[in-house]
Protein backbone atom coordinates (compact mmCIF):
# COMPACT_ATOMS: atom_id res chain seq x y z
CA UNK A 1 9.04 -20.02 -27.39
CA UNK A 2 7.06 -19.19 -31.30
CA UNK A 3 7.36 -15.25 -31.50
CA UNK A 4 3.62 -14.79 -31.69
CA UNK A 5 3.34 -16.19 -27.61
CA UNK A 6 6.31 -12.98 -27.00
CA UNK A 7 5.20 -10.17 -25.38
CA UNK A 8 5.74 -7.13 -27.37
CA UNK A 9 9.14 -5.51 -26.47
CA UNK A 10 8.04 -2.35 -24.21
CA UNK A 11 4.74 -2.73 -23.88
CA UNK A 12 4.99 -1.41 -20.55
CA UNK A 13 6.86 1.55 -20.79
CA UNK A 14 4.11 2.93 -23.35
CA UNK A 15 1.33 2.19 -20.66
CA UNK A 16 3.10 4.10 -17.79
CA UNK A 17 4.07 6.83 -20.84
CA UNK A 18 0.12 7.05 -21.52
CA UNK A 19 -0.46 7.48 -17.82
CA UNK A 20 0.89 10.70 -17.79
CA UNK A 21 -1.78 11.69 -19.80
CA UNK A 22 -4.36 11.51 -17.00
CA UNK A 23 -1.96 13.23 -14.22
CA UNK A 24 -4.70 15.92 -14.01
CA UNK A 25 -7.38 13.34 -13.27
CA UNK A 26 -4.83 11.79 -10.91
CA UNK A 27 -4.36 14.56 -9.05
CA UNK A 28 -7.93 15.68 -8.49
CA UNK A 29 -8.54 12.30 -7.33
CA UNK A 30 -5.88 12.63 -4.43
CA UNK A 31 -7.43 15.60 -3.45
CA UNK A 32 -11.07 14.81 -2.99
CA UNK A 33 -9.29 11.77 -0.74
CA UNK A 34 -8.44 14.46 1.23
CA UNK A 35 -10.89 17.09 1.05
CA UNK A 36 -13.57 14.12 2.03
CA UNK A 37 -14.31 14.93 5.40
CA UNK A 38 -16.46 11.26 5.33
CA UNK A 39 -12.69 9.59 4.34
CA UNK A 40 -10.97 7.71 6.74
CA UNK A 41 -7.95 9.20 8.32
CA UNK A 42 -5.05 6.89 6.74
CA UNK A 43 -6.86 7.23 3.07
CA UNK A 44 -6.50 10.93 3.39
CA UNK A 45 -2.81 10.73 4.92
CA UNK A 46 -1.99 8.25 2.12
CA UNK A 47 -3.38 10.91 -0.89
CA UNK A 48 -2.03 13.74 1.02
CA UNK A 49 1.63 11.48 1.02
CA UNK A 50 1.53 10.37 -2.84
CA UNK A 51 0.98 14.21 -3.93
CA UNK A 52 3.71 15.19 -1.71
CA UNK A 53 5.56 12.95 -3.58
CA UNK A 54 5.12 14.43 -6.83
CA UNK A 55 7.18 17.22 -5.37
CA UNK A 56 10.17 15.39 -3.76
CA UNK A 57 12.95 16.58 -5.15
CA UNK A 58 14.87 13.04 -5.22
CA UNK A 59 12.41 10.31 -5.15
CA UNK A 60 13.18 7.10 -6.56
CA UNK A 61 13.30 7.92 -10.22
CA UNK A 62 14.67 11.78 -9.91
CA UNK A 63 13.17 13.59 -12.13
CA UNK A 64 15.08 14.99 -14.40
CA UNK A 65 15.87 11.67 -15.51
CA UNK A 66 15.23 11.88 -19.59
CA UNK A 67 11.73 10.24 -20.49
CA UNK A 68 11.58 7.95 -17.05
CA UNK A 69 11.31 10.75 -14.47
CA UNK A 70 7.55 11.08 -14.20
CA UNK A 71 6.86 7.86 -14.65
CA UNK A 72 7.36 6.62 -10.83
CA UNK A 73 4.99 9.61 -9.83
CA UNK A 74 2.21 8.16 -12.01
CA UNK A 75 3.12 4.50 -10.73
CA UNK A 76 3.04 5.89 -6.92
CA UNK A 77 0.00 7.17 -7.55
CA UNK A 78 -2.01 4.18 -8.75
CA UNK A 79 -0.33 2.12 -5.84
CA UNK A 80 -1.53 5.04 -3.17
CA UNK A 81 -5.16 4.48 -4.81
CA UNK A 82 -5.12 0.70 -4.38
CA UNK A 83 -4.14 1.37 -1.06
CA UNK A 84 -6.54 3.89 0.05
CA UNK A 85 -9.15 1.91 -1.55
CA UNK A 86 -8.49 -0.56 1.45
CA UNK A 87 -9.99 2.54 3.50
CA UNK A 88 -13.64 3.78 3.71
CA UNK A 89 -13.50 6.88 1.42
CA UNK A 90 -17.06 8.28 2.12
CA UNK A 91 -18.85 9.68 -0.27
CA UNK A 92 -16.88 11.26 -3.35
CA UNK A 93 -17.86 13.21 -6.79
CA UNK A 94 -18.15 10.47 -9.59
CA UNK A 95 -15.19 11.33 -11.74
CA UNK A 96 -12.77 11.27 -8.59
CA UNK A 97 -14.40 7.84 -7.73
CA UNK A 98 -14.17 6.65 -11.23
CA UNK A 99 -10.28 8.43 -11.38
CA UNK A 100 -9.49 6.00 -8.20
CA UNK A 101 -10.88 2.67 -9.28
CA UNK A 102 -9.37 3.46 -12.84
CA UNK A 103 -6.13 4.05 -11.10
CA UNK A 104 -6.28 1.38 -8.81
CA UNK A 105 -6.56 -1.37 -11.73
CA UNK A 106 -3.78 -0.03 -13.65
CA UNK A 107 -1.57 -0.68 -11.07
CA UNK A 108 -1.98 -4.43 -11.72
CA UNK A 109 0.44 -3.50 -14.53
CA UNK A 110 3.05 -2.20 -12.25
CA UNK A 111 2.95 -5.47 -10.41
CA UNK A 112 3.03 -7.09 -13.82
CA UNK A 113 5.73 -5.34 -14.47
CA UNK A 114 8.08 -5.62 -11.56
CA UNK A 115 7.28 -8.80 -10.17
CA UNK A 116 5.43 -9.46 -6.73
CA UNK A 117 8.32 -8.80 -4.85
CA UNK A 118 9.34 -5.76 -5.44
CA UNK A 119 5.69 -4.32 -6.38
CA UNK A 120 5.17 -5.45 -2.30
CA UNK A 121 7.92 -3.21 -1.76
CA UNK A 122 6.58 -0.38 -3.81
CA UNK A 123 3.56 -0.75 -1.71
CA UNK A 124 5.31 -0.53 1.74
CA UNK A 125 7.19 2.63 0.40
CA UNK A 126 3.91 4.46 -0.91
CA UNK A 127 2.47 3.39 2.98
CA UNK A 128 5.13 5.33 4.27
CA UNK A 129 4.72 7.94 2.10
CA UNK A 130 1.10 8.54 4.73
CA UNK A 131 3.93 9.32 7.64
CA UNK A 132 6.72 11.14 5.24
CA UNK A 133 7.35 15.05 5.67
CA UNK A 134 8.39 16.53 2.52
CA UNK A 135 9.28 20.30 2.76
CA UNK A 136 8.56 20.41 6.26
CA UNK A 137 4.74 19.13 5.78
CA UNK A 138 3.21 15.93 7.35
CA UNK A 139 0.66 14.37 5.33
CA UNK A 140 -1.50 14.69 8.70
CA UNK A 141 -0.49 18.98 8.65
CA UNK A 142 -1.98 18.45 5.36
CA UNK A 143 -4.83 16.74 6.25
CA UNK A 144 -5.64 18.43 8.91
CA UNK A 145 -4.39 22.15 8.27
CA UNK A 146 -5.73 24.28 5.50
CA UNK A 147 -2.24 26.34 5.04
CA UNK A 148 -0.45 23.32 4.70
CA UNK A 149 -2.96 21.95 2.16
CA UNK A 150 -3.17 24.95 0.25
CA UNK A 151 0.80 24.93 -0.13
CA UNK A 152 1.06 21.69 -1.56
CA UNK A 153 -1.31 21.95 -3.90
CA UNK A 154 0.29 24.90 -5.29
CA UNK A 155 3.89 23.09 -5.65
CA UNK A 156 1.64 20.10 -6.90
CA UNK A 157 0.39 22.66 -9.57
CA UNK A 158 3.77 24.27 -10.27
CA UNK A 159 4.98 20.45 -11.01
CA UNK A 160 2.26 19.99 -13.31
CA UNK A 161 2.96 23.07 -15.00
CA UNK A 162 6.52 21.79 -15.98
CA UNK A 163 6.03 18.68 -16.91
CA UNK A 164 5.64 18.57 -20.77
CA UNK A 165 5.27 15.70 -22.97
CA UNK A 166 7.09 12.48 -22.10
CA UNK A 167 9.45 12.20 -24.79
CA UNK A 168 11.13 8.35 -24.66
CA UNK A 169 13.09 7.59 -28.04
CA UNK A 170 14.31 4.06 -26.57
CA UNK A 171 11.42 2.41 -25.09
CA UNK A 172 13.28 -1.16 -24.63
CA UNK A 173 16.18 1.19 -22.57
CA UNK A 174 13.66 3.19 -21.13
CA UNK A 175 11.91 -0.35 -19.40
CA UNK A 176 15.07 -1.78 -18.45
CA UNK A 177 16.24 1.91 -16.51
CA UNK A 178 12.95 2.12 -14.70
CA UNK A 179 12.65 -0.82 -13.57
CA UNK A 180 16.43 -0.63 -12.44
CA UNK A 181 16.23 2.38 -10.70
CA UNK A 182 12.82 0.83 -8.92
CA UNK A 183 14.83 -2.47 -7.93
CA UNK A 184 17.57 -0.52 -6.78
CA UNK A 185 15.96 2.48 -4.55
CA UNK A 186 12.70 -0.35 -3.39
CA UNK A 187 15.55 -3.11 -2.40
């Protein structure tokens, strides 16, 4: 194949890299899923599951994994938005509707990136993540208990807190871990 038809050697790991720039965002999007009292059930469960993932302490890239850690916790976010965008959301302020839709096109590159098969796999985890307990919290105690919400949005803080600037000094490596670690855990 001529070089110029290539794609660019880890293009992709800069995209999910620049994702983490909009984690904020992100995150106040998941949570107006769930504040939104006019949002269907399994949208809210699904939010309330992809920010309790954010605080797992092994998910499937752990997180202390140099310059890759984050990056699932961006990726299971944008899949949780395309999935709760299957779900009437009610109505919701403009930037956390404009935060979802962004969210939920960008993870066209995740599926890009892994291949159909195991980006339907991703999907079927981040599902599950609607049903998951993580530190002794359903996503429907979230949903449905103000304690329980207010708890995990704390930790969800906390985690934002410590994460700094992704710092990846091997892209091409960086690609080929992640989406190892993805094939591996998803598979």
């Amino acid at each position: 194949m001529p070089q110029r038809y290539r794609r660019p050697v880890a293009t992709f790991i800069e995209t999910f890299k620049g994702w983490t720039d909009t984690l904020r965002q992100d995150v106040d999007a998941m949570q107006a899923i769930i504040e939104g009292a006019g949002a269907e059930l399994e949208a809210r469960k699904l939010a309330a599951g992809a920010l309790s993932y954010l605080v797992m302490r092994m998910d499937l890239v752990p997180d202390w994994n140099q310059g890759i850690g984050v990056l699932d916790d961006v990726m299971v976010l944008r899949v949780s938005a395309q999935l709760a965008q299957g779900y009437d959301l009610g109505p919701l302020p403009g930037d956390a509707e404009y935060d979802l839709g962004r969210m939920s096109n960008e993870a066209d590159r995740i599926t890009e990136f892994l291949g159909d098969e195991i980006y339907d796999k991703l999907k079927v985890y981040c599902a599950r993540l609607g049903e998951t307990a993580v530190r002794g919290r359903t996503p429907l105690s979230v949903v449905n208990d103000e304690t329980a919400r207010k708890a995990l949005y704390t930790e969800v803080e906390d985690e934002l807190k410590k994460n700094g600037p992704v710092v990846i000094e091997d892209p091409a490596d960086a690609e080929i871990r992640l989406k190892a670690y993805l094939t591996h855990k998803l598979a």
